[in-house]
N, C-alpha and C. Protein backbone atom coordinates (compact mmCIF):
# COMPACT_ATOMS: atom_id res chain seq x y z
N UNK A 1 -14.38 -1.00 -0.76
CA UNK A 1 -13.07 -0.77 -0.20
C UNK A 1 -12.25 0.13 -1.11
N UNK A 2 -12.13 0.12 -2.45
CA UNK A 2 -11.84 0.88 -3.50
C UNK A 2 -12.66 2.30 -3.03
N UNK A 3 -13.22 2.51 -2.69
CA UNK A 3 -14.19 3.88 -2.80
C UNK A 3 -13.15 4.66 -1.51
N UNK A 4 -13.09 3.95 -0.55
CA UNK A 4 -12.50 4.30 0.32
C UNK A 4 -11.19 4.57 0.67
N UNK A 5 -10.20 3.44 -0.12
CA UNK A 5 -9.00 4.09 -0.48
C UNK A 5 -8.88 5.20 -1.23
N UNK A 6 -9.43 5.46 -2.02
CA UNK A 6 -9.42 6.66 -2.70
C UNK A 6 -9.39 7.94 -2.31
N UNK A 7 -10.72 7.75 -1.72
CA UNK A 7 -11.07 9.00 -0.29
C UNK A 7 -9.76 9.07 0.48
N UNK A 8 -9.12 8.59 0.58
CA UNK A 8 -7.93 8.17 2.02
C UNK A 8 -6.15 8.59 1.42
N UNK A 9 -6.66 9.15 0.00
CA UNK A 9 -5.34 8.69 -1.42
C UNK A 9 -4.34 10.07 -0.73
N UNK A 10 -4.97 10.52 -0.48
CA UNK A 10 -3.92 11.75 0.35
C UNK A 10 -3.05 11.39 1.20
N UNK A 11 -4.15 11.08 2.63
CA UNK A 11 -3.44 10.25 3.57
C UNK A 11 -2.59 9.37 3.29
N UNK A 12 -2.65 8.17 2.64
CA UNK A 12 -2.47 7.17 2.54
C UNK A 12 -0.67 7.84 1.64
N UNK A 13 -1.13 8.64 0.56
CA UNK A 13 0.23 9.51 0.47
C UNK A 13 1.41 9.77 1.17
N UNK A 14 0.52 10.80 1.63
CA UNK A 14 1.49 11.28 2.92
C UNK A 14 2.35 10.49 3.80
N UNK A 15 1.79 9.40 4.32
CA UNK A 15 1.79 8.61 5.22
C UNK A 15 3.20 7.76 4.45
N UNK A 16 2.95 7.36 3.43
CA UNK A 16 4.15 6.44 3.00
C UNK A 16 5.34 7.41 2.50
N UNK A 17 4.93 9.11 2.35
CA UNK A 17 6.36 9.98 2.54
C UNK A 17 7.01 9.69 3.66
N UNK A 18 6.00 10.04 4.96
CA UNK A 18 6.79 9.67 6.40
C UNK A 18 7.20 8.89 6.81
N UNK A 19 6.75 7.63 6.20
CA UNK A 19 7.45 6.11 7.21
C UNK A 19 8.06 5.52 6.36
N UNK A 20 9.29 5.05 6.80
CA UNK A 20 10.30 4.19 5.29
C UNK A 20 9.49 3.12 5.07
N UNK A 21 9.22 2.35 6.57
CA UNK A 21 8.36 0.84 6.42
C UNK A 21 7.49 1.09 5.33
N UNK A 22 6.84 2.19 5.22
CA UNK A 22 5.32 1.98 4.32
C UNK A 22 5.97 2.05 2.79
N UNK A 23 6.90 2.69 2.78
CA UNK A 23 7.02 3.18 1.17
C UNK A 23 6.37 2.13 0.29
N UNK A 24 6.85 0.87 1.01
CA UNK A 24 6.94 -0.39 -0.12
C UNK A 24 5.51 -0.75 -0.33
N UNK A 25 4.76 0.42 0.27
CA UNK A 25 3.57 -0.32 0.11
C UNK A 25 2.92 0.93 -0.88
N UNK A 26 2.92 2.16 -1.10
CA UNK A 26 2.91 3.17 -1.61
C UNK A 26 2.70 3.24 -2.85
N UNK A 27 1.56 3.69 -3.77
CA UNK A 27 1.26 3.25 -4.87
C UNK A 27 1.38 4.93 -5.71
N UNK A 28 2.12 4.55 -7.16
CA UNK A 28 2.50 5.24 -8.03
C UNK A 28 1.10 6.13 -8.42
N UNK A 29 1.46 7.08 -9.41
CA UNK A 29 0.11 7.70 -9.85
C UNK A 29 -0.74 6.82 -10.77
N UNK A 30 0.36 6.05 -11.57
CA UNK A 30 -0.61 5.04 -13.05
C UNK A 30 -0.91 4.02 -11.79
N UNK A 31 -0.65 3.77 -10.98
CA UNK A 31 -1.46 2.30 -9.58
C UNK A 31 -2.39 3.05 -9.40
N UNK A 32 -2.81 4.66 -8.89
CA UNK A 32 -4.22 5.36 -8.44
C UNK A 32 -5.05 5.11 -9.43
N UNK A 33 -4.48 5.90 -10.93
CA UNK A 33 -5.32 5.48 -12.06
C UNK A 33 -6.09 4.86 -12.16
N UNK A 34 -5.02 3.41 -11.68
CA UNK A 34 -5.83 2.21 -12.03
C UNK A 34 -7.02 1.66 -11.06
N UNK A 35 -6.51 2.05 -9.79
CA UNK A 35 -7.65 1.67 -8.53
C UNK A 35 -8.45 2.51 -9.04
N UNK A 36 -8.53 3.64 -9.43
CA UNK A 36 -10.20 5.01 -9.75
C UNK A 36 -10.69 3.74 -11.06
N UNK A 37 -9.77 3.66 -12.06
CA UNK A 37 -10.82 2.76 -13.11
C UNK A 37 -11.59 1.47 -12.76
N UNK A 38 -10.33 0.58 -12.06
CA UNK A 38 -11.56 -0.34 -11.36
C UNK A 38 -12.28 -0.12 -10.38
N UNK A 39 -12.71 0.68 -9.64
CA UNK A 39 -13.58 1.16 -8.67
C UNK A 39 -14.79 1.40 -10.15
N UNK A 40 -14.54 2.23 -11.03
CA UNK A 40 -15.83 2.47 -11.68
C UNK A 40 -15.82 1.19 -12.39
N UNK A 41 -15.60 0.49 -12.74
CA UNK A 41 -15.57 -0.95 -13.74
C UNK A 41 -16.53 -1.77 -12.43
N UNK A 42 -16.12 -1.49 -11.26
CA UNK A 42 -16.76 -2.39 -10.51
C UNK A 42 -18.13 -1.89 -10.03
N UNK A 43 -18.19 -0.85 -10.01
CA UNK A 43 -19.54 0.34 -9.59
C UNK A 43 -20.75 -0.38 -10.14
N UNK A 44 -20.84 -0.60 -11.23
CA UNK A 44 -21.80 -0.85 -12.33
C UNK A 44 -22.29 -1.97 -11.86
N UNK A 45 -21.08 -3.02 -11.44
CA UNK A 45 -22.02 -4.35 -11.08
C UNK A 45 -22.50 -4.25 -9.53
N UNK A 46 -21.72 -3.40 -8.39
CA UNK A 46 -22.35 -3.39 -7.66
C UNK A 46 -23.66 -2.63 -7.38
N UNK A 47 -24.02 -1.88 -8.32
CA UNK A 47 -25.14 -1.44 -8.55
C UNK A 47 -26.11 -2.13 -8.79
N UNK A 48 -26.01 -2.80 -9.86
CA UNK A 48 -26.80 -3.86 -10.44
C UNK A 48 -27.44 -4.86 -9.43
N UNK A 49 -25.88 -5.29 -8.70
CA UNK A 49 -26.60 -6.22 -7.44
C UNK A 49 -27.20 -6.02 -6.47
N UNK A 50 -27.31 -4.82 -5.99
CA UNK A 50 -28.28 -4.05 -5.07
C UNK A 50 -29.31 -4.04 -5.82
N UNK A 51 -29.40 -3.55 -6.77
CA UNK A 51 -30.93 -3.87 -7.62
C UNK A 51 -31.73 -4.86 -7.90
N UNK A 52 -30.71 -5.95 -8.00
CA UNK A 52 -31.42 -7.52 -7.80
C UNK A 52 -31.72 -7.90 -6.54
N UNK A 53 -30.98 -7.85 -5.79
CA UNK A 53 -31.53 -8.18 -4.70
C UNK A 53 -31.50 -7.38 -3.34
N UNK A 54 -31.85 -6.11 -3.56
CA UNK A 54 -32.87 -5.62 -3.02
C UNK A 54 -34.26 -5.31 -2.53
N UNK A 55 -34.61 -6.01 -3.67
CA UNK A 55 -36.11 -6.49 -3.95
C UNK A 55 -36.50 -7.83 -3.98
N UNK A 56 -37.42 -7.82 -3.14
CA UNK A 56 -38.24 -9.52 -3.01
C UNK A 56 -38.89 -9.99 -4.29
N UNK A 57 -38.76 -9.12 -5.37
CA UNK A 57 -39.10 -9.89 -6.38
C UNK A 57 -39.07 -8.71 -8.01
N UNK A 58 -37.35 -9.12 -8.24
CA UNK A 58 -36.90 -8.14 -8.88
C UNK A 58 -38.07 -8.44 -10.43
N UNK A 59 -38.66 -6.92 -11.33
CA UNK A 59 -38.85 -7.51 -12.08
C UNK A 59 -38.22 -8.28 -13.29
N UNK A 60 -38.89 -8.43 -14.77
CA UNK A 60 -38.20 -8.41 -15.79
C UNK A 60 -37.36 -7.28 -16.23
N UNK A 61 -38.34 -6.45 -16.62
CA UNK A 61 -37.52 -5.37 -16.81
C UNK A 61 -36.02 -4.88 -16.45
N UNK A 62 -36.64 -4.87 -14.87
CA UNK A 62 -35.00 -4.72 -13.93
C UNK A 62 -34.02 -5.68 -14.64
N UNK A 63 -34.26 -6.88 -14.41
CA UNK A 63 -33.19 -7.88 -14.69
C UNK A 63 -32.74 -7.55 -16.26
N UNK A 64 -33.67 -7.78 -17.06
CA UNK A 64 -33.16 -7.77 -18.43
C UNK A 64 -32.14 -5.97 -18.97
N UNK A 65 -32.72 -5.09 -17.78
CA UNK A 65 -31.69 -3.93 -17.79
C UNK A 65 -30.53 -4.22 -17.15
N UNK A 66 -30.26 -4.73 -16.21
CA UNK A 66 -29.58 -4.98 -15.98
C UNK A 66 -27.79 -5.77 -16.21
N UNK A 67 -28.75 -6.92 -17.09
CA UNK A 67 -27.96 -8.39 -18.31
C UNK A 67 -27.54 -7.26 -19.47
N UNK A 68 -28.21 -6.26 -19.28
CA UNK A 68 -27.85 -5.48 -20.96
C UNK A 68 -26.35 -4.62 -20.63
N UNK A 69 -27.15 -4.33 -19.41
CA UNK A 69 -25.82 -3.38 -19.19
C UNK A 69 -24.30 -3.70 -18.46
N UNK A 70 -24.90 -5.10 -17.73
CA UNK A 70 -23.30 -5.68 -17.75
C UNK A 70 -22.26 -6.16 -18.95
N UNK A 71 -23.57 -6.81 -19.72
CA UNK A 71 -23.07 -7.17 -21.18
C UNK A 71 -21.99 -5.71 -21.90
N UNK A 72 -22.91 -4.59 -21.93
CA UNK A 72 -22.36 -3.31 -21.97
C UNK A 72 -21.18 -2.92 -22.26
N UNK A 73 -20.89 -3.23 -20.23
CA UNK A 73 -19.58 -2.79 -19.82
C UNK A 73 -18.67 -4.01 -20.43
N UNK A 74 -19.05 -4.90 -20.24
CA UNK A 74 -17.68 -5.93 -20.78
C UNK A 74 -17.62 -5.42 -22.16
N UNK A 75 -18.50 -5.58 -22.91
CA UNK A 75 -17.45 -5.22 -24.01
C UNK A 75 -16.73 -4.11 -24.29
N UNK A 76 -17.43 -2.82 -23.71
CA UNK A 76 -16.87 -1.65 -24.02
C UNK A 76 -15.63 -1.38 -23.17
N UNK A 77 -15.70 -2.35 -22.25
CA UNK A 77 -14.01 -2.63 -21.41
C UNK A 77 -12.75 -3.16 -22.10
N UNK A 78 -13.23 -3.97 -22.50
CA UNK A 78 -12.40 -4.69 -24.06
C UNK A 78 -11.95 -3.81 -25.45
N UNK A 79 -13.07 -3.55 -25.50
CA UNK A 79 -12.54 -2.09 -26.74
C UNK A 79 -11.86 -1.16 -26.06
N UNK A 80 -11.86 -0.62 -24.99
CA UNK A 80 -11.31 0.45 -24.65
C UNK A 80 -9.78 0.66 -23.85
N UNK A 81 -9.67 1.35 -23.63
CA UNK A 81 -8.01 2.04 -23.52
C UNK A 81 -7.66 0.93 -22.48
N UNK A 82 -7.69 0.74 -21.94
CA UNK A 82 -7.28 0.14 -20.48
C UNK A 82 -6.60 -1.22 -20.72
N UNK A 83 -5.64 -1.59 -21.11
CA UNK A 83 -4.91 -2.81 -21.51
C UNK A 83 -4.87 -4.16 -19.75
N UNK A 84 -4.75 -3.36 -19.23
CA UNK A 84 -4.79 -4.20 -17.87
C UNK A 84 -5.85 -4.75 -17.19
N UNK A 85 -6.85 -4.53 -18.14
CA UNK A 85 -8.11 -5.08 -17.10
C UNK A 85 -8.52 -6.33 -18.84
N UNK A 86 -8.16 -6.14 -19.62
CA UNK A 86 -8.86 -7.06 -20.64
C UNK A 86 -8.40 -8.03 -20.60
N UNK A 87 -7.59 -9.23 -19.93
CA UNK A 87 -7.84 -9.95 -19.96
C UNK A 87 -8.97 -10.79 -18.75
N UNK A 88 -8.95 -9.98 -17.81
CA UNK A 88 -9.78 -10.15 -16.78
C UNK A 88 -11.39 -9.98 -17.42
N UNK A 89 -11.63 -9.37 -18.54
CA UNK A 89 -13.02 -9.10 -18.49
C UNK A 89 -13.09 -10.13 -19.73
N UNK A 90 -12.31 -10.49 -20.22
CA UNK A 90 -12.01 -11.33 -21.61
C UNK A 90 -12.96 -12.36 -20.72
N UNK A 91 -12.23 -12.99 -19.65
CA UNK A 91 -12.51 -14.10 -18.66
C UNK A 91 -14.09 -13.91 -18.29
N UNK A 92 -14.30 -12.85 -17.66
CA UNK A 92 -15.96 -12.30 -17.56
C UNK A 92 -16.24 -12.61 -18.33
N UNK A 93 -16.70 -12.39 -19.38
CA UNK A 93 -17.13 -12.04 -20.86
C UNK A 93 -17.70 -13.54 -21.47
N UNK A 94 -16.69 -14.54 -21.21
CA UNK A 94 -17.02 -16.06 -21.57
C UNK A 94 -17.55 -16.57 -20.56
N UNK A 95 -18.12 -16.27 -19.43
CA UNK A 95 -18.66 -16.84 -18.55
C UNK A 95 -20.02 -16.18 -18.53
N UNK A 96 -19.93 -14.85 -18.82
CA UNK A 96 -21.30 -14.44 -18.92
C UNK A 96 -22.14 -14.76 -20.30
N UNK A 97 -20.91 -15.25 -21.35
CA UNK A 97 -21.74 -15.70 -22.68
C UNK A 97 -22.40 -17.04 -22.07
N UNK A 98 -21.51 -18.10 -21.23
CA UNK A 98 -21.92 -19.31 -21.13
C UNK A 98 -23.50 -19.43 -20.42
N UNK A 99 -23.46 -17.99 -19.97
CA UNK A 99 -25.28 -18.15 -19.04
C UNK A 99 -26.01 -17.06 -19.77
């Protein structure tokens, strides 16, 4: 749905210039920002999960590439610029240590 608002970020623009009703719904440039970063923050895992279960019988390999690279992104989400998503991945992060 993120992929698609995006695509739509014009429209969806425009649209809340023309109608007073919408303004309030009308998102700033640092709100786009932020929908493009979590769209890619989220990319990764929906990738991943098409990869698991896409297949009737994902291997090791797959999986253990997979655990590496979610591991990955959480932390390098945490180190990095984006102050608004770390505590959310903080939360990830201890749940994916717990398994």
């Amino acid at each position: 749905m993120l992929e698609f608002t995006l695509y739509y970020k014009d429209v969806l623009d425009y649209w809340g210039q023309q109608d007073k009703d919408y303004l309030i719904f009308s998102l700033s440039d640092e709100e786009w920002r932020n929908v493009t970063i979590l769209c890619n923050f989220f990319k990764v895992f929906y990738d991943m999960t098409c990869v698991f279960f896409g297949s009737k019988y994902p291997m090791v390999n797959l999986y253990f590439r997979g655990v590496w690279e979610f591991h990955n992104v959480l932390v390098d989400t945490i180190k990095g610029p984006h102050s608004f998503l770390t505590l959310m991945v903080m939360q990830m992060q201890e749940k994916f240590n717990k398994y």
